[in-house]
C-alpha atoms as a PDB file:
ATOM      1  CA  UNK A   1       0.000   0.000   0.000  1.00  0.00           C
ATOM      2  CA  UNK A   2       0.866   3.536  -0.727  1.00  0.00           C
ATOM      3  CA  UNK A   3      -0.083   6.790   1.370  1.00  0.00           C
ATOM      4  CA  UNK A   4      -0.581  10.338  -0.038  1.00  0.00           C
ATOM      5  CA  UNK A   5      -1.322  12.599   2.181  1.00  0.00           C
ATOM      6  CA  UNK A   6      -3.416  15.362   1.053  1.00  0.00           C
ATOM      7  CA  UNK A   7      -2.101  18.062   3.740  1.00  0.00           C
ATOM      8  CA  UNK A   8      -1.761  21.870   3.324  1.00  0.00           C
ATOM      9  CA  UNK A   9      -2.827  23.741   1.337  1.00  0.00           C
ATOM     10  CA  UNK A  10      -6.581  23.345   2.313  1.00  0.00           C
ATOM     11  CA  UNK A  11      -8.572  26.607   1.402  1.00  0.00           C
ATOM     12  CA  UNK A  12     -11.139  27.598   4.423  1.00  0.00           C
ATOM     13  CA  UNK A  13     -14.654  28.472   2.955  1.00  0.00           C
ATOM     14  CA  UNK A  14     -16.552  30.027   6.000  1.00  0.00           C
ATOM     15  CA  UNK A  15     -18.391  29.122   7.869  1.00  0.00           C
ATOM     16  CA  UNK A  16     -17.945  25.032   7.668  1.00  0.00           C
ATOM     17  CA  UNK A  17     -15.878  24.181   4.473  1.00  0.00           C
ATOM     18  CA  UNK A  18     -12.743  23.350   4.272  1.00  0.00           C
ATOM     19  CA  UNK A  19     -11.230  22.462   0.201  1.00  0.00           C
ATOM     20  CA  UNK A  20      -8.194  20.963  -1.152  1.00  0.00           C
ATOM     21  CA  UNK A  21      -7.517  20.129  -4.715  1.00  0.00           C
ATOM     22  CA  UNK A  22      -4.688  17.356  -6.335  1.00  0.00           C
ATOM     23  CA  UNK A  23      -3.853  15.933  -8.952  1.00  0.00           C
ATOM     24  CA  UNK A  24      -4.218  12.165 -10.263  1.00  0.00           C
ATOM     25  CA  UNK A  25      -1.726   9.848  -8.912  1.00  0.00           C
ATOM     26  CA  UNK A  26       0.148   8.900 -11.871  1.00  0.00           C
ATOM     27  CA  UNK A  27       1.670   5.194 -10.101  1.00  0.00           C
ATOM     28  CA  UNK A  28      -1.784   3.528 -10.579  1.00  0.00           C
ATOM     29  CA  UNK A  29      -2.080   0.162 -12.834  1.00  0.00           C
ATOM     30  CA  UNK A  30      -4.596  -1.848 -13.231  1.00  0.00           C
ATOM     31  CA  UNK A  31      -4.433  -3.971 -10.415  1.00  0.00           C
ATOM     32  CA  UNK A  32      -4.764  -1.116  -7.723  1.00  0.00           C
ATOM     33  CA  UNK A  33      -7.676   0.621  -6.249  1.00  0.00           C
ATOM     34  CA  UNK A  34      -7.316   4.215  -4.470  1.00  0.00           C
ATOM     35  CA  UNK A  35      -8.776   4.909  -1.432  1.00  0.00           C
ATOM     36  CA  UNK A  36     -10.315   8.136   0.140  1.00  0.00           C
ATOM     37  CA  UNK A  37      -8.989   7.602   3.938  1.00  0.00           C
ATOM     38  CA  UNK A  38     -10.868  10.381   6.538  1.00  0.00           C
ATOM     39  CA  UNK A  39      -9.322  10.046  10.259  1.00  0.00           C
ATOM     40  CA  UNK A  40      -9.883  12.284  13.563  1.00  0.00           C
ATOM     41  CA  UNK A  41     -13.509  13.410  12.887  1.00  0.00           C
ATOM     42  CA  UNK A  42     -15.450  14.725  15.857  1.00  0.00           C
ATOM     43  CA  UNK A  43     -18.901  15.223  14.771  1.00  0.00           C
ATOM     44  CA  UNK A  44     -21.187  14.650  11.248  1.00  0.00           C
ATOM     45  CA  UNK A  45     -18.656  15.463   8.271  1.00  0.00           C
ATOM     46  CA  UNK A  46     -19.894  16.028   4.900  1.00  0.00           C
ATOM     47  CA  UNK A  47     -17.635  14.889   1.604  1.00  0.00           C
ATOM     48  CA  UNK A  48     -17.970  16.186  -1.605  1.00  0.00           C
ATOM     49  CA  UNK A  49     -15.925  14.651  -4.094  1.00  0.00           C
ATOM     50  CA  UNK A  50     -15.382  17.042  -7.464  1.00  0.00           C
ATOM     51  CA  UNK A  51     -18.372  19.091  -6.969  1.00  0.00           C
ATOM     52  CA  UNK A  52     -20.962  15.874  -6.015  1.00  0.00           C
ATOM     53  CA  UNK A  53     -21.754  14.494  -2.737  1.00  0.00           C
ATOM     54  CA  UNK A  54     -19.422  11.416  -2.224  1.00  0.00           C
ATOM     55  CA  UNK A  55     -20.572  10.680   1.495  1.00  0.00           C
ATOM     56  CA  UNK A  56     -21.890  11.792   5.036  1.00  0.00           C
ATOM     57  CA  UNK A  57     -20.630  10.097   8.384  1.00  0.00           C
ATOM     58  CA  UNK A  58     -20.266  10.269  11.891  1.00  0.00           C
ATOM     59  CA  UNK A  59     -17.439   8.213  12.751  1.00  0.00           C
ATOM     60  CA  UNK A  60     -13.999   8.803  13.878  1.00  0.00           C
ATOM     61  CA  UNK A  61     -12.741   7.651  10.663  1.00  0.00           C
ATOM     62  CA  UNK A  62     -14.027   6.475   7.098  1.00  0.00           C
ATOM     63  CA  UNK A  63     -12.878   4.824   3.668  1.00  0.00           C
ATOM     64  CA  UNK A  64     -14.494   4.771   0.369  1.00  0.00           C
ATOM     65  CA  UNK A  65     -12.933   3.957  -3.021  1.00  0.00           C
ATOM     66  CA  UNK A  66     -12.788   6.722  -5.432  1.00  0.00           C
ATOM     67  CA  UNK A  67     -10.616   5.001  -7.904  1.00  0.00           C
ATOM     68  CA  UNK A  68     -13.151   5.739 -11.265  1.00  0.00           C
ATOM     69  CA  UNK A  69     -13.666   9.133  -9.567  1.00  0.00           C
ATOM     70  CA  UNK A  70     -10.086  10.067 -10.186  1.00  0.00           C
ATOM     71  CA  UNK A  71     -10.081  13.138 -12.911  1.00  0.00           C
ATOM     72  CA  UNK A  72      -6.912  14.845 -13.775  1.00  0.00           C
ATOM     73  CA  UNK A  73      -7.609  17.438 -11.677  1.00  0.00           C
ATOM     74  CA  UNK A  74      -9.705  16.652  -8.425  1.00  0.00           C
ATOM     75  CA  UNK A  75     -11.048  18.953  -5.479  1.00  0.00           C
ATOM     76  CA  UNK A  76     -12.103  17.182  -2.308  1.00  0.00           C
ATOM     77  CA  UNK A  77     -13.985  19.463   0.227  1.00  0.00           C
ATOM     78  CA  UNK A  78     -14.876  18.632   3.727  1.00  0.00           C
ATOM     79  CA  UNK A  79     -17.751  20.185   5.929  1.00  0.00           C
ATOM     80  CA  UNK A  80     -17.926  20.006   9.025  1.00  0.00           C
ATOM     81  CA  UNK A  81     -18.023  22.862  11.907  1.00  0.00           C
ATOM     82  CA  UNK A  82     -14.568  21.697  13.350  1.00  0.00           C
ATOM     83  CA  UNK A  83     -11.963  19.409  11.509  1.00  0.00           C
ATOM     84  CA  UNK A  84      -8.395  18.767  12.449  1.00  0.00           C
ATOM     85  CA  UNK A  85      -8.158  15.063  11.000  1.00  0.00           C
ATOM     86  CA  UNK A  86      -6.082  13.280   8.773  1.00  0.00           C
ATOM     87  CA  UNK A  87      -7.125  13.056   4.890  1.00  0.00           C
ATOM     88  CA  UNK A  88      -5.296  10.720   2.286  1.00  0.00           C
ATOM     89  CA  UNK A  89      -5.309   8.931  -0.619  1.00  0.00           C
ATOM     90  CA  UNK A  90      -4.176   5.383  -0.494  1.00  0.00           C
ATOM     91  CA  UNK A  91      -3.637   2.613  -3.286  1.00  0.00           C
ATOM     92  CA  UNK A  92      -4.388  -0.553  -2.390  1.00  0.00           C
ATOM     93  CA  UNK A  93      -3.881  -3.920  -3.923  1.00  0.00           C
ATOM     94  CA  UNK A  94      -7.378  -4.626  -6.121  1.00  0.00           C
ATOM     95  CA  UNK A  95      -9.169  -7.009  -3.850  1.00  0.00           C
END
């Protein structure tokens, strides 16, 4: 497995968005999935993946694949009313 951690530069959209674009990893084949890895949330946290709603939880941390998601250009953008976790991509051995 490889981590990419998506840290600063995250752009603060008051009064409960935080954004964060990135480019495509270019080390995928076709036997890997990425990953979407959320860690440290608090409360309900919103995820909007390119401009669409990707997924809502309330748990400490959350996964989802985004591997046909992946654009050339991608903005991931997090609301919530406090966040100070941990947000990465990971690729994964396809399963």
């Amino acid at each position: 497995m490889h981590r990419i951690r998506l840290g600063v530069p995250w752009n603060f959209i008051p009064p409960d968005r935080r954004s964060r674009r990135f480019g495509k990893p270019t080390n995928i084949d076709a036997s890997e999935t990425v990953w979407l890895t959320l860690a440290g949330g608090t409360e309900v946290v919103r995820v909007e993946w390119n401009g669409e709603h990707l997924a809502t939880f309330e748990t400490p941390s959350f996964e989802v694949e985004v591997t046909r998601l992946l654009l050339p250009r991608n903005e991931i953008v997090v609301v919530a009313r406090t966040w100070e976790g941990d947000v990465a991509l990971e690729i994964r051995p396809a399963q």
